[in-house]
N, C-alpha and C. Protein backbone atom coordinates (compact mmCIF):
# COMPACT_ATOMS: atom_id res chain seq x y z
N UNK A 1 -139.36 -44.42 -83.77
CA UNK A 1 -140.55 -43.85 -84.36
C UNK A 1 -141.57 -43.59 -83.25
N UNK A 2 -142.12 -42.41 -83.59
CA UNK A 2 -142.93 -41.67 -81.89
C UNK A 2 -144.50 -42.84 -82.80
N UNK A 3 -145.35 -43.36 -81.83
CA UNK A 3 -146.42 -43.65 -81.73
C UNK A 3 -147.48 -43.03 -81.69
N UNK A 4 -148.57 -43.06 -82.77
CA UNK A 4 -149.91 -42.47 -82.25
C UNK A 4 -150.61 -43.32 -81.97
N UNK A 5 -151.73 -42.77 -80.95
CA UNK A 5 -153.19 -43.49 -80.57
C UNK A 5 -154.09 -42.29 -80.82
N UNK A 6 -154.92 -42.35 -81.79
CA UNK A 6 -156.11 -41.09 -82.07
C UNK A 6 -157.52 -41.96 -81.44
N UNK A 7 -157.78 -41.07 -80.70
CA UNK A 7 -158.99 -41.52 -79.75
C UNK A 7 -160.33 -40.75 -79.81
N UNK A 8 -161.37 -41.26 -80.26
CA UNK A 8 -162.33 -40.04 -80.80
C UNK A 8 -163.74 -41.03 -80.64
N UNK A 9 -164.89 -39.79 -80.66
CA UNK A 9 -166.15 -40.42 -80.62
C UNK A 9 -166.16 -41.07 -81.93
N UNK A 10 -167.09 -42.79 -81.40
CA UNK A 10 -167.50 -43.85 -82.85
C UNK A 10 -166.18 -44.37 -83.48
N UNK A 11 -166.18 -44.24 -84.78
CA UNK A 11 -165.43 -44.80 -85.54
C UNK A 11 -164.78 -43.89 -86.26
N UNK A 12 -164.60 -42.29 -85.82
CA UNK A 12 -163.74 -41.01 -86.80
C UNK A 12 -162.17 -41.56 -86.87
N UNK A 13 -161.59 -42.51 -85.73
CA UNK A 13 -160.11 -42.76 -85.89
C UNK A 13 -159.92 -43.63 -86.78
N UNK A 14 -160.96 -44.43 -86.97
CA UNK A 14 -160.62 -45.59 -88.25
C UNK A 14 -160.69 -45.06 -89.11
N UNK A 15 -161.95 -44.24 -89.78
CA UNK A 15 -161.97 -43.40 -90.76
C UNK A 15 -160.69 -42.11 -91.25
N UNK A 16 -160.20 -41.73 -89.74
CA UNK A 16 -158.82 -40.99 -90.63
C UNK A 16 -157.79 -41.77 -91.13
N UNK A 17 -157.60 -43.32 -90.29
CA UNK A 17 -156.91 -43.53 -90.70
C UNK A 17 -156.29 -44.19 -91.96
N UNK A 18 -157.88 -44.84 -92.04
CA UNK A 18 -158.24 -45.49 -93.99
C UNK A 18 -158.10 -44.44 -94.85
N UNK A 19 -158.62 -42.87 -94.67
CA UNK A 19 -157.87 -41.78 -95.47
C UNK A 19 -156.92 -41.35 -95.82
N UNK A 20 -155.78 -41.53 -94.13
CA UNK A 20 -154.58 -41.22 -94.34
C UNK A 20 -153.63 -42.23 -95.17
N UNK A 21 -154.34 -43.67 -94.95
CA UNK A 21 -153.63 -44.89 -96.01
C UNK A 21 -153.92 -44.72 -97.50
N UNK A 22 -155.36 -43.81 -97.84
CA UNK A 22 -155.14 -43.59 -99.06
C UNK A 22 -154.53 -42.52 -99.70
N UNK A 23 -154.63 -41.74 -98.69
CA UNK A 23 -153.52 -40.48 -99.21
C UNK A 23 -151.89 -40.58 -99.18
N UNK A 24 -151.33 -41.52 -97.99
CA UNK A 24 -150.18 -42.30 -98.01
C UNK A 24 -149.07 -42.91 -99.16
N UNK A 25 -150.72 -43.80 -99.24
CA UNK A 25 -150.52 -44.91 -100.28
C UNK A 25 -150.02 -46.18 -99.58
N UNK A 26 -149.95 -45.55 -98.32
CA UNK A 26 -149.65 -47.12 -97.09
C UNK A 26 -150.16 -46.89 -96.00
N UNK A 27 -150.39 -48.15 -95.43
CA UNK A 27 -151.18 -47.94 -94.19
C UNK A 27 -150.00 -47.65 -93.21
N UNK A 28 -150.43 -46.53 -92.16
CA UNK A 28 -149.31 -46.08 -91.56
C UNK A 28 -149.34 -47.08 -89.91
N UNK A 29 -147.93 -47.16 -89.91
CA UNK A 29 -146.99 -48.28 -89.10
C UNK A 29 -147.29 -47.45 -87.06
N UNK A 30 -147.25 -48.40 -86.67
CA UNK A 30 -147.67 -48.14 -85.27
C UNK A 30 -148.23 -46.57 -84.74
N UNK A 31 -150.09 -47.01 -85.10
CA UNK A 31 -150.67 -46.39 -85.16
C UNK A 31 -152.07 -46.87 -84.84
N UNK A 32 -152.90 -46.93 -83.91
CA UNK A 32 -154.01 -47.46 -83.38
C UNK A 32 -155.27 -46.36 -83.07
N UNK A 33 -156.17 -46.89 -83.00
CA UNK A 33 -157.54 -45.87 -82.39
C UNK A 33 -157.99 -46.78 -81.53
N UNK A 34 -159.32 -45.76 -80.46
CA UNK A 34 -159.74 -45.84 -79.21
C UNK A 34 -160.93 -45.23 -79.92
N UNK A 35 -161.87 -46.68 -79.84
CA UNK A 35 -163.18 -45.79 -80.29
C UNK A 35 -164.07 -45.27 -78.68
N UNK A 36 -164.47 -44.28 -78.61
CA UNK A 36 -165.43 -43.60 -77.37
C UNK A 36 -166.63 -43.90 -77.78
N UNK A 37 -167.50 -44.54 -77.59
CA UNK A 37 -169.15 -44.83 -77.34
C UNK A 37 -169.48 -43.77 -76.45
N UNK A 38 -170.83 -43.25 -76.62
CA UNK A 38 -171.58 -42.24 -76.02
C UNK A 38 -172.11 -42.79 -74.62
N UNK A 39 -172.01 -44.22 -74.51
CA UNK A 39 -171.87 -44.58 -72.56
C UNK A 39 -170.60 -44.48 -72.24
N UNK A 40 -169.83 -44.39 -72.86
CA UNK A 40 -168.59 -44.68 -71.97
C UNK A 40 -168.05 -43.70 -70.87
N UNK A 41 -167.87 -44.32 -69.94
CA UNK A 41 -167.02 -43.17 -68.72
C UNK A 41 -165.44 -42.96 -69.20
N UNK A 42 -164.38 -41.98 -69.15
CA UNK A 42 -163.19 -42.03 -69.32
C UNK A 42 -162.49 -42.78 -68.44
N UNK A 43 -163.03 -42.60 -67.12
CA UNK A 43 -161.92 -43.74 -66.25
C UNK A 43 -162.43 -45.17 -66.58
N UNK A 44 -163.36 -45.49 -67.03
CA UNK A 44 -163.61 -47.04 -67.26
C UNK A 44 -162.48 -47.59 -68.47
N UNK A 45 -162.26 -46.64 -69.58
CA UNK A 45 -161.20 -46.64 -70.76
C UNK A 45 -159.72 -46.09 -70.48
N UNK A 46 -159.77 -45.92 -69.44
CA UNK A 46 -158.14 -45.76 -69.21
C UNK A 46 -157.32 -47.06 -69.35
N UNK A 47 -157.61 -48.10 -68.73
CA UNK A 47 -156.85 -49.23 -68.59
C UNK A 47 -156.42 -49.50 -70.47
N UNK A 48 -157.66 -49.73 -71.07
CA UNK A 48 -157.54 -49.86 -72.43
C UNK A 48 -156.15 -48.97 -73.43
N UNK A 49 -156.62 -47.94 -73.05
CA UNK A 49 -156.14 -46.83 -73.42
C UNK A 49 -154.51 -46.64 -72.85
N UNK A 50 -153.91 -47.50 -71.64
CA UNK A 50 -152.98 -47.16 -71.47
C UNK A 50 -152.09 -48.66 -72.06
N UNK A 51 -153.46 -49.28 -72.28
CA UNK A 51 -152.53 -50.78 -73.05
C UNK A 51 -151.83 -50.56 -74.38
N UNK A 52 -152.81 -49.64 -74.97
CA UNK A 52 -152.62 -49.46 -76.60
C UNK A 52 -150.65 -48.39 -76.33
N UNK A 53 -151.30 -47.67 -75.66
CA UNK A 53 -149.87 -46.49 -75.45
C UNK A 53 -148.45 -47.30 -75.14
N UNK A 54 -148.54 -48.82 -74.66
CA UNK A 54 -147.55 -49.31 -74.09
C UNK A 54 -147.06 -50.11 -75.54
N UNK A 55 -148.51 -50.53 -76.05
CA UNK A 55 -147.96 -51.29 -77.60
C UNK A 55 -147.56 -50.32 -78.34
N UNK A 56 -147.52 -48.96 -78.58
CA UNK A 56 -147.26 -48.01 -79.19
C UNK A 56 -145.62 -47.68 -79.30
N UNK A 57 -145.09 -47.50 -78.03
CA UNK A 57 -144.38 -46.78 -77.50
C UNK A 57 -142.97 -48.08 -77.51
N UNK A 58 -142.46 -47.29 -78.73
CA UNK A 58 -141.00 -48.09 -78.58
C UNK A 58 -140.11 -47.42 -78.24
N UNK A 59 -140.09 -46.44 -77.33
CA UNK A 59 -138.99 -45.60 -76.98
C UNK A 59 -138.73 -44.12 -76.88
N UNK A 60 -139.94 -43.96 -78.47
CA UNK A 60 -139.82 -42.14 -78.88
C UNK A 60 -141.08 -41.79 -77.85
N UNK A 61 -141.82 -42.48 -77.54
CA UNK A 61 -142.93 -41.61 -77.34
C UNK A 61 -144.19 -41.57 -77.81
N UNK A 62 -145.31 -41.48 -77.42
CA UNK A 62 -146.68 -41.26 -77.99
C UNK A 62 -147.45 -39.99 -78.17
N UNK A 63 -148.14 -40.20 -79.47
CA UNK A 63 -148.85 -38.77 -79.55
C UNK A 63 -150.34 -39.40 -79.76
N UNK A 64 -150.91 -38.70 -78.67
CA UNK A 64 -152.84 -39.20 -78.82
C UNK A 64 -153.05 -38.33 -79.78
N UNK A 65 -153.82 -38.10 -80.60
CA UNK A 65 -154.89 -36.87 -80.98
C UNK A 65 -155.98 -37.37 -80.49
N UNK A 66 -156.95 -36.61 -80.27
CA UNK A 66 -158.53 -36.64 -79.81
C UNK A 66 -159.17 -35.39 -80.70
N UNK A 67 -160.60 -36.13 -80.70
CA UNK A 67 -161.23 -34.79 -81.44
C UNK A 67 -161.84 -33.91 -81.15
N UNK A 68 -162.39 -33.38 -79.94
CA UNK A 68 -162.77 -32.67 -79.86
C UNK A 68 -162.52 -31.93 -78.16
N UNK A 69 -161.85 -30.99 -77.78
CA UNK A 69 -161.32 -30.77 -76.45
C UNK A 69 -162.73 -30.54 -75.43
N UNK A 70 -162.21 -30.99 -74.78
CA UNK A 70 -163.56 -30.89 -73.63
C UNK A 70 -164.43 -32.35 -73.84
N UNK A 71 -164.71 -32.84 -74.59
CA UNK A 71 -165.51 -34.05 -75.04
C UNK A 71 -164.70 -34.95 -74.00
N UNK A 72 -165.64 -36.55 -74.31
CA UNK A 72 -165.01 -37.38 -73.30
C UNK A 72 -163.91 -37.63 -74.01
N UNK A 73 -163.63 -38.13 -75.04
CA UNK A 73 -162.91 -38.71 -75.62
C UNK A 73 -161.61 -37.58 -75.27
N UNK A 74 -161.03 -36.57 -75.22
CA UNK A 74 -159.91 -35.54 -74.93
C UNK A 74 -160.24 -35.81 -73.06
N UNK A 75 -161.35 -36.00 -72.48
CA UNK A 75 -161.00 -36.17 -70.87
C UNK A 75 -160.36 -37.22 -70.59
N UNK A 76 -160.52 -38.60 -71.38
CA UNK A 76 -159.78 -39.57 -71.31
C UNK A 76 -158.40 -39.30 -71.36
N UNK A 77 -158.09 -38.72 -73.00
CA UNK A 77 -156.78 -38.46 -73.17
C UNK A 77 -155.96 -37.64 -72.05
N UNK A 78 -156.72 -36.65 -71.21
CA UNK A 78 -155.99 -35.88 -70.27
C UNK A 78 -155.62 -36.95 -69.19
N UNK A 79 -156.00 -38.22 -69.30
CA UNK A 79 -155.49 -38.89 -67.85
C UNK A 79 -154.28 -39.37 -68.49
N UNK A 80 -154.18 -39.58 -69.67
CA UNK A 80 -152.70 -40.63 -69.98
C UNK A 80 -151.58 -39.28 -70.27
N UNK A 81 -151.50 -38.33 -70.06
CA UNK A 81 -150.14 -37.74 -70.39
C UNK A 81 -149.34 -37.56 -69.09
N UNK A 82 -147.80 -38.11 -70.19
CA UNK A 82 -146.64 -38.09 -69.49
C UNK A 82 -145.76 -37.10 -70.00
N UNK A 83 -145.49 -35.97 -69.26
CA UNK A 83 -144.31 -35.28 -69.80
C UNK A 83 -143.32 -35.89 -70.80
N UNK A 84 -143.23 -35.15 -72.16
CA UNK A 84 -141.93 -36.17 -72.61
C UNK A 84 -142.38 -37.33 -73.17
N UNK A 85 -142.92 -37.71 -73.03
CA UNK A 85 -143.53 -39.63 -73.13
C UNK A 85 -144.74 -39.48 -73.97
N UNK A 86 -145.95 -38.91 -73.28
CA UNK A 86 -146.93 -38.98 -73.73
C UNK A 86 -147.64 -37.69 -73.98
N UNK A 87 -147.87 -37.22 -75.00
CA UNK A 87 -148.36 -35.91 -75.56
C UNK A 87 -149.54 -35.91 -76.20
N UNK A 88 -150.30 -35.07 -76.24
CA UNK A 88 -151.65 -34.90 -77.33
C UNK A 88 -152.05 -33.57 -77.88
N UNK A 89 -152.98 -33.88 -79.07
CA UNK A 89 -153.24 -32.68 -79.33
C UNK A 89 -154.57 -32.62 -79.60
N UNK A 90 -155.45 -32.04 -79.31
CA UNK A 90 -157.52 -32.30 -79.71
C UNK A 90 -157.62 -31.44 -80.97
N UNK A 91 -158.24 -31.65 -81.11
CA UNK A 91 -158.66 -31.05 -82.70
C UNK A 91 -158.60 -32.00 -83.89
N UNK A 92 -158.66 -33.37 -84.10
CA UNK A 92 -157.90 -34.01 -84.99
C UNK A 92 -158.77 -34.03 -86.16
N UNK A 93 -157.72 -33.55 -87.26
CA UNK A 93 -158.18 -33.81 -89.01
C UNK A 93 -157.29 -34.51 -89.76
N UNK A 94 -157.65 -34.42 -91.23
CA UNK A 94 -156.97 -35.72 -91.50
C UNK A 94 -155.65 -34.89 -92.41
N UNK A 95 -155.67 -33.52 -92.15
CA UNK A 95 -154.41 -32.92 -92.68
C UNK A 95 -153.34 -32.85 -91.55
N UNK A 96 -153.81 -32.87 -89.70
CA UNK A 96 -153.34 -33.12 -88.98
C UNK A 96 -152.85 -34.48 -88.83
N UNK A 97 -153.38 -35.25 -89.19
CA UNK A 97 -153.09 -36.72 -89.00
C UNK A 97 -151.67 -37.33 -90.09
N UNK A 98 -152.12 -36.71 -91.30
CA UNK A 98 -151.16 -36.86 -92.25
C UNK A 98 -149.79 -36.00 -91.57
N UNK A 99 -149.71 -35.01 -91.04
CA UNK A 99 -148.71 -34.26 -90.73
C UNK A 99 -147.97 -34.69 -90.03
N UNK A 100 -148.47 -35.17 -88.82
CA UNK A 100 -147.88 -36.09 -87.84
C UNK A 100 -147.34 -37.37 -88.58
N UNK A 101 -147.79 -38.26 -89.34
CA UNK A 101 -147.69 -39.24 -89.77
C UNK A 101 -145.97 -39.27 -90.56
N UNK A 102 -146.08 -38.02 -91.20
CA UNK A 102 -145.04 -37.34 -91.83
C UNK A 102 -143.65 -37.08 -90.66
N UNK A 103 -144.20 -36.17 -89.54
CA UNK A 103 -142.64 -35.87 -88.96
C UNK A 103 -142.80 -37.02 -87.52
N UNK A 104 -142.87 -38.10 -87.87
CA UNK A 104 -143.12 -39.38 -86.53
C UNK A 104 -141.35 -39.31 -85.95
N UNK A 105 -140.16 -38.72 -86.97
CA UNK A 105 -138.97 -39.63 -86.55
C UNK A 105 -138.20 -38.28 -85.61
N UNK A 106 -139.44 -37.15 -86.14
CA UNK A 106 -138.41 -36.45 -84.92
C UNK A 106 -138.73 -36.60 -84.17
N UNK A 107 -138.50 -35.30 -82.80
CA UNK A 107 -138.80 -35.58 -81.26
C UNK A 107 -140.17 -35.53 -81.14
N UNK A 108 -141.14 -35.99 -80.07
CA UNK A 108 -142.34 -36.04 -79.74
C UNK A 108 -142.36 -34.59 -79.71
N UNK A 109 -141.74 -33.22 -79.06
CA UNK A 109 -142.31 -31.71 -79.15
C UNK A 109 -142.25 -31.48 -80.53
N UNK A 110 -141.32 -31.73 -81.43
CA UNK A 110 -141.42 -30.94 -82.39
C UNK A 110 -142.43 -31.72 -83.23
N UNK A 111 -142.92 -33.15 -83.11
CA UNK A 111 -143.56 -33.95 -84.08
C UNK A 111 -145.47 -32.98 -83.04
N UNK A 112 -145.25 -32.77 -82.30
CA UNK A 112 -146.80 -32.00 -81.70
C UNK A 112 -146.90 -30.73 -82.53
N UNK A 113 -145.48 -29.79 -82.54
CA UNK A 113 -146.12 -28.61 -83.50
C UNK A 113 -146.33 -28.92 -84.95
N UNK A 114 -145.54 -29.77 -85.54
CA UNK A 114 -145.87 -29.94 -86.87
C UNK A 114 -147.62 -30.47 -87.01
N UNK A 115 -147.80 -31.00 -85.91
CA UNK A 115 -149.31 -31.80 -85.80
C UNK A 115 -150.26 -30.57 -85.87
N UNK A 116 -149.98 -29.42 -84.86
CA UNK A 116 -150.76 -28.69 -84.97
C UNK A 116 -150.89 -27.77 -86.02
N UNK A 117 -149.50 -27.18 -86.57
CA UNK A 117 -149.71 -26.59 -87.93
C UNK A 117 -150.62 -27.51 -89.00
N UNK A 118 -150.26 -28.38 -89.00
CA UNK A 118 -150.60 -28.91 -90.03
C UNK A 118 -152.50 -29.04 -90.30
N UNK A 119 -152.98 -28.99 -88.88
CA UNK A 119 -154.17 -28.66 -88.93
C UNK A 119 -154.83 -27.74 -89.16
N UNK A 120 -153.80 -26.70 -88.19
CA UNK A 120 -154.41 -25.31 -88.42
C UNK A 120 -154.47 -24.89 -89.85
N UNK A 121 -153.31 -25.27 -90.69
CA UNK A 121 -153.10 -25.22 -92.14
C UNK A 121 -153.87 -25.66 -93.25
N UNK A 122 -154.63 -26.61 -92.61
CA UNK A 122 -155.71 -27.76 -93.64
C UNK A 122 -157.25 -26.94 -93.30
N UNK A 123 -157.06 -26.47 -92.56
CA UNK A 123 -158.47 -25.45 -92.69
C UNK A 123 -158.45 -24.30 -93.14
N UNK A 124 -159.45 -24.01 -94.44
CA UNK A 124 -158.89 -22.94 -95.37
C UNK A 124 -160.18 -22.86 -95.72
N UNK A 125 -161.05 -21.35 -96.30
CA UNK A 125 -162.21 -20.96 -96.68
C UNK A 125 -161.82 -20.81 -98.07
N UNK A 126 -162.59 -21.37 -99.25
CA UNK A 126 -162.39 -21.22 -100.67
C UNK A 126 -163.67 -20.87 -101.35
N UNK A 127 -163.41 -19.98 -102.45
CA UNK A 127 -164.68 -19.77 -102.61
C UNK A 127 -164.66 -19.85 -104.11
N UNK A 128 -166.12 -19.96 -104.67
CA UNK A 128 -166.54 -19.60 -106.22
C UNK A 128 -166.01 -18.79 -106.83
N UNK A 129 -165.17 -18.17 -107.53
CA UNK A 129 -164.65 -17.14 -108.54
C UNK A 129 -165.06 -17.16 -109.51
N UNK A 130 -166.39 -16.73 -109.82
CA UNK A 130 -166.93 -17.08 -111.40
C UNK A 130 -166.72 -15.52 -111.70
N UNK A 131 -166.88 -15.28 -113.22
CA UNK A 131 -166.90 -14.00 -113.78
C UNK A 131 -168.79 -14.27 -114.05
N UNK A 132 -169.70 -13.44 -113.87
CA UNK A 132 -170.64 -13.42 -113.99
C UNK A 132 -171.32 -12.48 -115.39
């Protein structure tokens, strides 16, 4: 089973992931967050950050999400990738999160595109249809 670590400003990784347990209906299995504080430097959280990836990682691989690209929290994530090993994707929602959560048993590439469809997919404009 590929591993996530979702790493994001405050407390958004706990919060997807208490969502994704209620949308589940279980809390999902080797799966951790990296909360980013607004002091934090990224190289000061690497060490942290590469502890969680090692408890993660039984073999398949890890997938970070981060939320927002360019932010610290995605500069951090750019120091831990390993070809193959360690992958990420920024943008994280909780239709992304569920998606991933969903294809964990395939390979780490194909469990990244399902991650990203699945985001790109959960964002949708809906509107009022009233007859007036």
């Amino acid at each position: 089973m590929i591993g996530i670590l979702i790493v994001t400003h405050g407390t958004l990784g706990d919060s997807l992931i208490a969502c994704a347990t209620h949308v589940l209906g279980r809390a999902p299995e080797q799966t951790m967050t990296l909360a980013v504080g607004s002091q934090d430097a990224p190289e000061d959280l690497v060490p942290s950050a590469l502890h969680l990836i090692a408890a993660l990682d039984t073999g398949g691989g890890v997938l970070v999400l981060s939320d927002m690209y360019g932010a610290t929290p995605s500069n951090l994530v750019a120091r831990l990738l390993q070809t193959n090993q360690v992958e990420a994707v920024a943008g994280v929602n909780l239709p992304m999160l569920v998606r991933a959560l969903t294809y964990r048993e395939r390979p780490l590439a194909e469990m990244v595109e399902k991650a990203i469809s699945g985001g790109r997919e959960g964002v949708v404009s809906f509107r009022c249809e009233r007859n007036a």
